[in-house]
Protein backbone atom coordinates (compact mmCIF):
# COMPACT_ATOMS: atom_id res chain seq x y z
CA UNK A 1 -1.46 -0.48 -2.94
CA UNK A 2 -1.21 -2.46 -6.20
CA UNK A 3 -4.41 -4.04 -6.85
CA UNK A 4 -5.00 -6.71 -10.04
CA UNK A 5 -7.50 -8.47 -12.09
CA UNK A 6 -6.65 -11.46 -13.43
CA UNK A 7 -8.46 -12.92 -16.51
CA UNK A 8 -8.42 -15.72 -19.15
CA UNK A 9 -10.40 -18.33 -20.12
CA UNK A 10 -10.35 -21.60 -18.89
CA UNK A 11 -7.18 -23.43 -19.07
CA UNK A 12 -5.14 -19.71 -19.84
CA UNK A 13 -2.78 -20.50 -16.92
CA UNK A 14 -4.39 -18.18 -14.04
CA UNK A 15 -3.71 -20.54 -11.28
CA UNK A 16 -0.17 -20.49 -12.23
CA UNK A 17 0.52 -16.78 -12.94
CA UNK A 18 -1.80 -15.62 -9.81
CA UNK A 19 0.76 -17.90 -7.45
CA UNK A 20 3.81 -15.95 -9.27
CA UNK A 21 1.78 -12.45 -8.77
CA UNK A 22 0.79 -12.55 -5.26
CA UNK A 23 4.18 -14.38 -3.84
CA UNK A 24 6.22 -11.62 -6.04
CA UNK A 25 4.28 -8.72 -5.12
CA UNK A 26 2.61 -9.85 -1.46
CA UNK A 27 -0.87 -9.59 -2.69
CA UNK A 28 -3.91 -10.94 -0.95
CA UNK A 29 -5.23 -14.20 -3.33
CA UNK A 30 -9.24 -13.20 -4.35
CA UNK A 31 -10.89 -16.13 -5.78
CA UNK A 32 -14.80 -15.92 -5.24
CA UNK A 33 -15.17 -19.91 -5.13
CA UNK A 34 -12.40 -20.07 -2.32
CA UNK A 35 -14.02 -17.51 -0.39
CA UNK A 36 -17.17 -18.65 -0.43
CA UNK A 37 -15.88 -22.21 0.52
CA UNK A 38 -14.09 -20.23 3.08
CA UNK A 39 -17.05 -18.68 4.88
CA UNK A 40 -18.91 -21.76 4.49
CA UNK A 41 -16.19 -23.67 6.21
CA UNK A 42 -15.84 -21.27 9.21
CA UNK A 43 -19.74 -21.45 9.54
CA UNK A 44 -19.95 -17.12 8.95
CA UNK A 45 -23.31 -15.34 8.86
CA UNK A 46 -22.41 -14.98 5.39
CA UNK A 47 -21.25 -18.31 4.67
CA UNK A 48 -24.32 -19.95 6.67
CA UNK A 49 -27.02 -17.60 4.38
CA UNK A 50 -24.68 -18.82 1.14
CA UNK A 51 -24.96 -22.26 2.17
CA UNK A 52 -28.47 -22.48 2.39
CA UNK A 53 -28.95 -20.54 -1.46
CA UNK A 54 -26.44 -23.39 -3.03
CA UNK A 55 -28.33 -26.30 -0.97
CA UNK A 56 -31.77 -25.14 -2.67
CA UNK A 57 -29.90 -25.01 -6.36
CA UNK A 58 -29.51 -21.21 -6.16
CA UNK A 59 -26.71 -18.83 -7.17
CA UNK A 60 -25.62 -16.26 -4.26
CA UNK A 61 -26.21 -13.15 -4.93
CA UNK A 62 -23.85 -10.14 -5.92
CA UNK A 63 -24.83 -8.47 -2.48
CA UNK A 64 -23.25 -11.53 -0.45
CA UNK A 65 -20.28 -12.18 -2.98
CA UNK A 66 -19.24 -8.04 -2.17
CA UNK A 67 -19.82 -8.13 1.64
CA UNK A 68 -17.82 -11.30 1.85
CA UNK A 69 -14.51 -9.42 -0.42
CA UNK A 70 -15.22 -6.12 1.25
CA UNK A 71 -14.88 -8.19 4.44
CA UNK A 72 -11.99 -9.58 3.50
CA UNK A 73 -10.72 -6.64 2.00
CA UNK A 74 -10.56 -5.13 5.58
CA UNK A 75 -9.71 -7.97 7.01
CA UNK A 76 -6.13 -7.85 5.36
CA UNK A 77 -4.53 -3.96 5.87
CA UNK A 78 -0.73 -5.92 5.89
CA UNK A 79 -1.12 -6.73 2.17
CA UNK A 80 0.36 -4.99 -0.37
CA UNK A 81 -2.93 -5.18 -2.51
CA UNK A 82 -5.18 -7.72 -3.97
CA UNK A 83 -5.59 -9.79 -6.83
CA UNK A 84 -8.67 -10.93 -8.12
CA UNK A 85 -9.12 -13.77 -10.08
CA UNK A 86 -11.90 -14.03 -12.29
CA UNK A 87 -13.84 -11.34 -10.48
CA UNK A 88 -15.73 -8.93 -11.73
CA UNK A 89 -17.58 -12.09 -14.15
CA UNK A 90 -20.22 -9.69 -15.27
CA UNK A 91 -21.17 -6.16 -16.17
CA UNK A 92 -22.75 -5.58 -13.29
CA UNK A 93 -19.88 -6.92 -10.69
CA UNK A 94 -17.47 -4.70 -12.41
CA UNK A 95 -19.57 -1.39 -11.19
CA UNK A 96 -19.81 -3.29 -7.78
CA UNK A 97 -16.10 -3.91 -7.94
CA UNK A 98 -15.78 -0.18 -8.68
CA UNK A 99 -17.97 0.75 -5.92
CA UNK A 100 -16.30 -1.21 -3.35
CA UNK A 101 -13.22 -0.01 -4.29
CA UNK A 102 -13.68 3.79 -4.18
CA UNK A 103 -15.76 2.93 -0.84
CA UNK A 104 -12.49 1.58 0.62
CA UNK A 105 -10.24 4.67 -0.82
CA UNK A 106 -7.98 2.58 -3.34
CA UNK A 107 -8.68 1.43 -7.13
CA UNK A 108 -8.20 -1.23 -9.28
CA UNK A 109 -4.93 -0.15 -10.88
CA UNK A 110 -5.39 -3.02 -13.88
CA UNK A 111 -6.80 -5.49 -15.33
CA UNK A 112 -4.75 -8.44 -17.45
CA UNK A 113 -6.21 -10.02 -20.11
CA UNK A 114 -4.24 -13.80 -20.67
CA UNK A 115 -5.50 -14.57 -24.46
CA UNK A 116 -5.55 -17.57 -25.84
CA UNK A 117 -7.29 -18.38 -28.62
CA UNK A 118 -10.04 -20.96 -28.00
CA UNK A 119 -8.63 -24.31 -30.12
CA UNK A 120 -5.54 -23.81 -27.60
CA UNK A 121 -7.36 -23.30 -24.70
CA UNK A 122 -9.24 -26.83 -25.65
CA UNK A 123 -6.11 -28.09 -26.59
CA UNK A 124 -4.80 -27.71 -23.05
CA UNK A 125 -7.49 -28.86 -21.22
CA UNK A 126 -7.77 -31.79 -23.17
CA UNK A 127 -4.44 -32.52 -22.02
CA UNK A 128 -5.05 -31.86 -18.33
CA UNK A 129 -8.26 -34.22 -18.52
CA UNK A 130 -5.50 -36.99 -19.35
CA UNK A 131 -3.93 -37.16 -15.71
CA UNK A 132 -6.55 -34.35 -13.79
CA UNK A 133 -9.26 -37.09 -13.54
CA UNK A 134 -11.42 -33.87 -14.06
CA UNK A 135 -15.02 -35.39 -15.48
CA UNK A 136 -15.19 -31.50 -16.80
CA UNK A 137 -12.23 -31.68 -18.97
CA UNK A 138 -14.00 -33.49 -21.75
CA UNK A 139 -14.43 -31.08 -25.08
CA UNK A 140 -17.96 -30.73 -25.14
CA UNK A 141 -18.26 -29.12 -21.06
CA UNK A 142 -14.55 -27.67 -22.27
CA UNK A 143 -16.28 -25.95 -25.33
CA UNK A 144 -19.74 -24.72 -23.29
CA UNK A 145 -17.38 -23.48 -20.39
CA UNK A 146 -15.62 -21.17 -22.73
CA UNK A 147 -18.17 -20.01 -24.47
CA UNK A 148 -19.94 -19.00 -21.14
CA UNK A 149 -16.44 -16.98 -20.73
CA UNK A 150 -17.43 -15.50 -23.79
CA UNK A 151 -20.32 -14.49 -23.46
CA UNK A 152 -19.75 -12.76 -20.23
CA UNK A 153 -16.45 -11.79 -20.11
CA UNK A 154 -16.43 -9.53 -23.18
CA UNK A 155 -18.93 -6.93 -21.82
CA UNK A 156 -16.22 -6.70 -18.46
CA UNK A 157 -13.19 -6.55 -20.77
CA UNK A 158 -14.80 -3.28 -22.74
CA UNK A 159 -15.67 -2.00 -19.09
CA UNK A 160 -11.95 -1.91 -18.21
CA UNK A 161 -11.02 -1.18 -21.74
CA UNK A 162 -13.19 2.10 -21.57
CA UNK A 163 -11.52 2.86 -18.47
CA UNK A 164 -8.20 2.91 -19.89
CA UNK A 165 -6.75 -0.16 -17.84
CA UNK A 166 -6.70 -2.96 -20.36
CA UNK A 167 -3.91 -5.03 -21.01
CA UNK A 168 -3.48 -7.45 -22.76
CA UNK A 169 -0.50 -10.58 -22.63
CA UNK A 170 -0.44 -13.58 -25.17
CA UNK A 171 -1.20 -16.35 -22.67
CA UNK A 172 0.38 -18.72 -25.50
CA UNK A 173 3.78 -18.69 -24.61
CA UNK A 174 6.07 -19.87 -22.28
CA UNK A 175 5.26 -19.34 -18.65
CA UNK A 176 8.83 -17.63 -18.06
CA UNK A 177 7.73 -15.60 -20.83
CA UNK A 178 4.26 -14.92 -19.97
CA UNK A 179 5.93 -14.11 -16.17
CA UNK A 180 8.07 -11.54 -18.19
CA UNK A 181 5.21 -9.86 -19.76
CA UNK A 182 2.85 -9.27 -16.12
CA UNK A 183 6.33 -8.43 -14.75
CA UNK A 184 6.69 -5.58 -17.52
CA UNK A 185 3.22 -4.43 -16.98
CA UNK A 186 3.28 -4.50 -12.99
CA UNK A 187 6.78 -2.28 -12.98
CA UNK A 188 4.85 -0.03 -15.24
CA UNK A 189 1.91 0.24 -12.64
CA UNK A 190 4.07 0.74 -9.71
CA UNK A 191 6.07 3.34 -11.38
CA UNK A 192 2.96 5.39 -10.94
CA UNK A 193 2.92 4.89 -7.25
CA UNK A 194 4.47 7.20 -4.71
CA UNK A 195 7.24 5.52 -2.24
CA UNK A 196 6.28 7.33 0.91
CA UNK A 197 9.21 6.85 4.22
CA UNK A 198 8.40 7.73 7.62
CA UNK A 199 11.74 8.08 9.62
CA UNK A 200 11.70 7.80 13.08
CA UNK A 201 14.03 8.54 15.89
CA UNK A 202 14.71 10.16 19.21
CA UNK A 203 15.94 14.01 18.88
CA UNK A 204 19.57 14.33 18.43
CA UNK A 205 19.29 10.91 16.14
CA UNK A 206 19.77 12.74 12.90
CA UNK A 207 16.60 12.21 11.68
CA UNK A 208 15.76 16.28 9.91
CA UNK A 209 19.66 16.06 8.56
CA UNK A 210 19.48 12.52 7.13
CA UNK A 211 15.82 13.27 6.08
CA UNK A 212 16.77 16.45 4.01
CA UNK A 213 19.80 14.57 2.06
CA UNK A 214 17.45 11.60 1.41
CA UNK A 215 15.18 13.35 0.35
CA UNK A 216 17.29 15.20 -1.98
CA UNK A 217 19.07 12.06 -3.29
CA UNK A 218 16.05 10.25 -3.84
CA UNK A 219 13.74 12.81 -5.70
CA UNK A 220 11.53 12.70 -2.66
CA UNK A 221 9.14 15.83 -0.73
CA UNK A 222 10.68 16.32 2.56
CA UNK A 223 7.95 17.14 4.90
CA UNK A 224 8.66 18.30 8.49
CA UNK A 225 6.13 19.42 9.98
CA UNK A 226 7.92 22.00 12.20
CA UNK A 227 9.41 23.49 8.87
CA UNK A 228 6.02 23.90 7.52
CA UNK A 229 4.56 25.40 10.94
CA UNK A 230 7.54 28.22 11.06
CA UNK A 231 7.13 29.14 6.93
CA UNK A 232 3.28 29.83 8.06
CA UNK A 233 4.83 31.96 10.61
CA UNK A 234 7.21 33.88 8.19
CA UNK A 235 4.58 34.58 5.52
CA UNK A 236 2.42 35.87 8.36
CA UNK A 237 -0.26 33.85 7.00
CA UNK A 238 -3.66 33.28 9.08
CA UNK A 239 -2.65 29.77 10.31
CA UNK A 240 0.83 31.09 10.96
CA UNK A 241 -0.91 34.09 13.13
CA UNK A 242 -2.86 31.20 15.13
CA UNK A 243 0.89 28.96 15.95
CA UNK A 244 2.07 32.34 16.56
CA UNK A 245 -0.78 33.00 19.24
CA UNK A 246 -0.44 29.34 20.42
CA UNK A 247 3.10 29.40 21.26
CA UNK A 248 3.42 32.73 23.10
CA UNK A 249 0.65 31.26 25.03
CA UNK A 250 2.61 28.10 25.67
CA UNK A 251 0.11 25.64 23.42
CA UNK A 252 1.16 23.07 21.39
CA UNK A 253 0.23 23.32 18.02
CA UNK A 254 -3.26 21.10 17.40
CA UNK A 255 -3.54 18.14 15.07
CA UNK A 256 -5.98 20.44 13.04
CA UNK A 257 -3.59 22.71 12.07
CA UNK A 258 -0.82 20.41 11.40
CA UNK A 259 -3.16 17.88 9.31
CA UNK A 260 -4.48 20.49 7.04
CA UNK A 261 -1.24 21.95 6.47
CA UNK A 262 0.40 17.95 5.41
CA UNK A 263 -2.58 17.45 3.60
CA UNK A 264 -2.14 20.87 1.22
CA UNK A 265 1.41 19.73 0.47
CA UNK A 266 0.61 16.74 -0.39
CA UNK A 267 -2.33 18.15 -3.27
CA UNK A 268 0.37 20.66 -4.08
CA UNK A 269 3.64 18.46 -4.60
CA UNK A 270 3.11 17.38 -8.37
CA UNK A 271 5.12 15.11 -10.04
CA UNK A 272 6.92 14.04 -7.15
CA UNK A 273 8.28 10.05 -6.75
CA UNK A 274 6.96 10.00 -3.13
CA UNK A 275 7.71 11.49 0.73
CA UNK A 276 9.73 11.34 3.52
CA UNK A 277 7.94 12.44 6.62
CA UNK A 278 9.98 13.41 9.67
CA UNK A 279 8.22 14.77 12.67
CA UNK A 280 5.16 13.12 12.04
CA UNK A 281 3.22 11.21 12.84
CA UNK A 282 4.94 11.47 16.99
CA UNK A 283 1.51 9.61 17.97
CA UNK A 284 -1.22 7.00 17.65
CA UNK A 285 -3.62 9.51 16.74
CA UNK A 286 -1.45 10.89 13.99
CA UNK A 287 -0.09 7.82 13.00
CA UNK A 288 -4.00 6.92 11.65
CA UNK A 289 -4.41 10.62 10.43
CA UNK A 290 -1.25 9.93 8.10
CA UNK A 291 -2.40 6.40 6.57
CA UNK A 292 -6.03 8.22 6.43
CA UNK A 293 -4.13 10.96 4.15
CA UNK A 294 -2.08 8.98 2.01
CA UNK A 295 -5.35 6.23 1.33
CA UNK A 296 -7.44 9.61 0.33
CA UNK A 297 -4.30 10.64 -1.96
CA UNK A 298 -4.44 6.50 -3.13
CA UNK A 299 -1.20 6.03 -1.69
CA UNK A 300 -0.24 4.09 1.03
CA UNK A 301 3.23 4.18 3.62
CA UNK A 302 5.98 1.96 1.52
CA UNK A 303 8.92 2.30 4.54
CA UNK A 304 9.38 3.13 8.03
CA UNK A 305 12.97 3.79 9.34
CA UNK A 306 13.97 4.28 12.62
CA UNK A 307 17.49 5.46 13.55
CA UNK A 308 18.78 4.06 16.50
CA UNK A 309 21.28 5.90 18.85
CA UNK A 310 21.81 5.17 22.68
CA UNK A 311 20.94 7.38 24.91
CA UNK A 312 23.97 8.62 26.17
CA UNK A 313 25.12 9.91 22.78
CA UNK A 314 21.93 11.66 22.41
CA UNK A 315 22.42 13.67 25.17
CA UNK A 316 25.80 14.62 24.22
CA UNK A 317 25.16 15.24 20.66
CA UNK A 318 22.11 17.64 22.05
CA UNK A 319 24.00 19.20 24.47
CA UNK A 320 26.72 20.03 21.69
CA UNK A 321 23.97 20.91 19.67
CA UNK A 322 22.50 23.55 22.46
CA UNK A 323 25.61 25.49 21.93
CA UNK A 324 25.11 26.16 17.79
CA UNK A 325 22.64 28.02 16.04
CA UNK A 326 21.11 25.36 15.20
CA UNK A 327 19.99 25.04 19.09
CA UNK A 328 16.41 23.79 19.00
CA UNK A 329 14.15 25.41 22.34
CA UNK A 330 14.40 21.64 24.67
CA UNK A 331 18.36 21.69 24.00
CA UNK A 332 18.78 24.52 26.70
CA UNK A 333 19.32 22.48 29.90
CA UNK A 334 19.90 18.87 30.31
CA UNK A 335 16.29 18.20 31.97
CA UNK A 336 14.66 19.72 28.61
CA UNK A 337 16.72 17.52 26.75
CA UNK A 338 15.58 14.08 28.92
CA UNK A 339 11.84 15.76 29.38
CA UNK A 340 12.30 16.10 25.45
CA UNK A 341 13.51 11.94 24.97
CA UNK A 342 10.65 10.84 27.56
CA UNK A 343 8.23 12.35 26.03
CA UNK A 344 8.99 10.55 22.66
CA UNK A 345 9.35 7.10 24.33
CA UNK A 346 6.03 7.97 26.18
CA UNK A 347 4.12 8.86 22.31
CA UNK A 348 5.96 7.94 19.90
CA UNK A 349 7.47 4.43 20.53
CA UNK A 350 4.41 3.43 20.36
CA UNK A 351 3.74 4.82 17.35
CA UNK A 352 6.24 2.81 15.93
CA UNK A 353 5.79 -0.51 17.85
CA UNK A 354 2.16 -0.25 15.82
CA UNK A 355 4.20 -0.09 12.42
CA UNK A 356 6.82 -2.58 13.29
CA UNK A 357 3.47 -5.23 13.72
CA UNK A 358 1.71 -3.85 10.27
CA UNK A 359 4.46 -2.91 7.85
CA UNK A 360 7.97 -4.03 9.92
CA UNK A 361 10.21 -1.22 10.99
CA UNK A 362 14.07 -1.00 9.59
CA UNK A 363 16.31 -0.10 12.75
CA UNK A 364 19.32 1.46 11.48
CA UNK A 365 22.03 2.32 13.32
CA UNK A 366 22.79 6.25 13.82
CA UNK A 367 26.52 5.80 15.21
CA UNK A 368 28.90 6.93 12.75
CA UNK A 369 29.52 10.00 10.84
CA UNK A 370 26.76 11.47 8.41
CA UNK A 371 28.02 9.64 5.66
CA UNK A 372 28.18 6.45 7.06
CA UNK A 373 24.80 6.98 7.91
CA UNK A 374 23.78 8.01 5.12
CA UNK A 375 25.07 4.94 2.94
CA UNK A 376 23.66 2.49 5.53
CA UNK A 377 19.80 4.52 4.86
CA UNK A 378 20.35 4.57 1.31
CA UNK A 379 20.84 1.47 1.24
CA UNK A 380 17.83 0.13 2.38
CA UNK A 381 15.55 2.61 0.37
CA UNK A 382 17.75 1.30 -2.84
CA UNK A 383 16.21 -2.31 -2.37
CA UNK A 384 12.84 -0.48 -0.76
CA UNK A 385 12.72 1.02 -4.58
CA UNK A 386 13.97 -2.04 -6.15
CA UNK A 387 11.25 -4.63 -4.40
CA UNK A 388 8.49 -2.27 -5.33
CA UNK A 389 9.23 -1.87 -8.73
């Protein structure tokens, strides 16, 4: 999740850089005024009790302005993150900010500073006032609104500069340039963020094959969760002694055991450029568990794959498969092998029907030898990479 702050003082060029920032990067537009305006509109709790404080000549309060973006906030899981637009205004808001945001598991990953010195800043508003028809672009309100920037601004600015996520762009030139500078900036923010894949598909679609060399290619942790479950079992550890219990006793393994074990590899994998995750999540349940984990880690799922393979080849390439060593326990008879592809269509389609509505699912097609495969998957991770950086 790539979330922003967006400052400058009045007639810095916001309005124009927050359109290029939230179409570019599919971020969620937070401008106090407009959501306020918003609320008001739709006749909210919230926007009735801010109503009647702005009829009496009052200023609403900090508590309403959070419960209205927190609302919001949650309101909008399909974004890629938020921008905020001259929010936090004061000292105080930016600890609110802060609070909100480690409430809600994510961060603000930085704030950008346009600066423009103030006889420019007049300068361009003056020149606005000529067509705007603005009665507040006149030099006197011009001058009192940025000193009121001033004056309040600075305090935020050392907040976030004491945090270490300052930056600063010179809001004087060009737009294409200025464009070029948040553009440098963002790529270096999102270089800091893992790319996490999911990859889906029935057994006997290729999925822990195509996974692995991904995985590899990429720079990425595999994680398969029945992997990690047997090298439990083969260091004899106490977890693996409990799988070991559970399947002689014909269990399945429980999500408790399987969620503590993701959850240690991914505090353990350092330096790592992201995941791919095959095996899991293979349900609803664990398809919240997973977005649960990566929100804790302040990550977030940038890609879900499914391979696609009809049925009939599935079979086969199981039934082939049952006769290697690499014979997995439901490849033994043909009604293992369609009790095995039921169950998944029972579980986990709709595990994936769920994604395809909040993130959009890329079907790609298993037929074709590894390689083909392969370069088709790549593929789409290459501009997965490239529209995140």
């Amino acid at each position: 999740m790539l979330n922003i702050a967006l400052f400058g003082p009045p007639g810095a060029g916001k309005g124009t850089q927050s359109e290029f920032l939230t179409k570019k990067y599919n971020l969620f537009y937070i401008s106090t005024g407009d959501l306020l305006r918003k609320e008001m509109a739709g006749k909210t709790k919230l926007g009735i009790e801010a109503q009647s404080i702005i009829a009496s000549g009052g200023l609403v309060s900090d508590e309403i302005i959070v419960q209205i973006i927190e609302k919001t906030i949650t309101d909008n899981p399909g974004s890629n993150g938020f921008l905020f637009d001259g929010f936090p205004r004061t000292y105080i808001q930016a600890y609110i900010l802060e609070g909100l945001m480690l409430k809600l598991n994510t961060s603000l990953n930085c704030l950008i500073s346009l600066n423009v010195p103030e006889e420019e800043s007049v300068k361009r508003l003056l020149n606005r006032g000529k067509t705007s028809g603005r009665s507040d672009d006149n030099e006197q309100v011009i001058r009192n609104r940025l000193k009121e920037y001033n004056d309040k601004t600075l305090p935020v600015l050392q907040f976030y500069k004491d945090k270490g996520i300052y930056v600063e762009v010179d809001g004087t030139k060009s737009i294409d340039e200025v464009h070029k500078q948040i553009t440098e900036i963002i790529r270096e923010q999102l270089s800091k963020s893992l790319f996490n894949i999911v990859l889906f598909g029935y057994p006997g679609s290729g999925r822990g094959s195509q996974g692995k060399a991904l995985a590899k290619h990429f720079g990425l942790e595999y994680v398969a969760t029945g992997s990690m479950l047997e090298q439990e079992i083969k260091l004899n550890t106490e977890t693996g002694k409990k799988i070991t219990e559970l399947y002689e006793n014909g269990q399945l393994v429980p999500d408790e055991i399987v969620v503590q074990l993701i959850e240690k590899k991914l505090a353990n994998s350092k330096d790592v450029k992201g995941f791919i995750f095959k095996g899991f999540p293979r349900t609803l349940v664990q398809s919240y568990i997973l977005d649960g984990l990566l929100k804790k880690h302040g990550s977030s799922l940038s890609m879900i794959i499914e391979i696609e393979v009809p049925t009939l080849e599935l079979i086969q390439r199981l039934d082939e498969r049952s006769k290697t060593d690499g014979c997995m326990p439901y490849d033994s008879s043909t009604a293992r092998i369609v009790k095995r592809l039921q169950e998944h269509e029972q579980k986990t389609v709709p595990v994936i029907e769920k994604y395809n509505l909040l993130h959009g699912v890329i079907k790609m097609d298993g037929l074709g030898s590894f390689e083909e495969v392969f370069n088709r998957i790549s593929y789409a991770i290459e501009n997965g990479f490239k529209s995140m950086r």
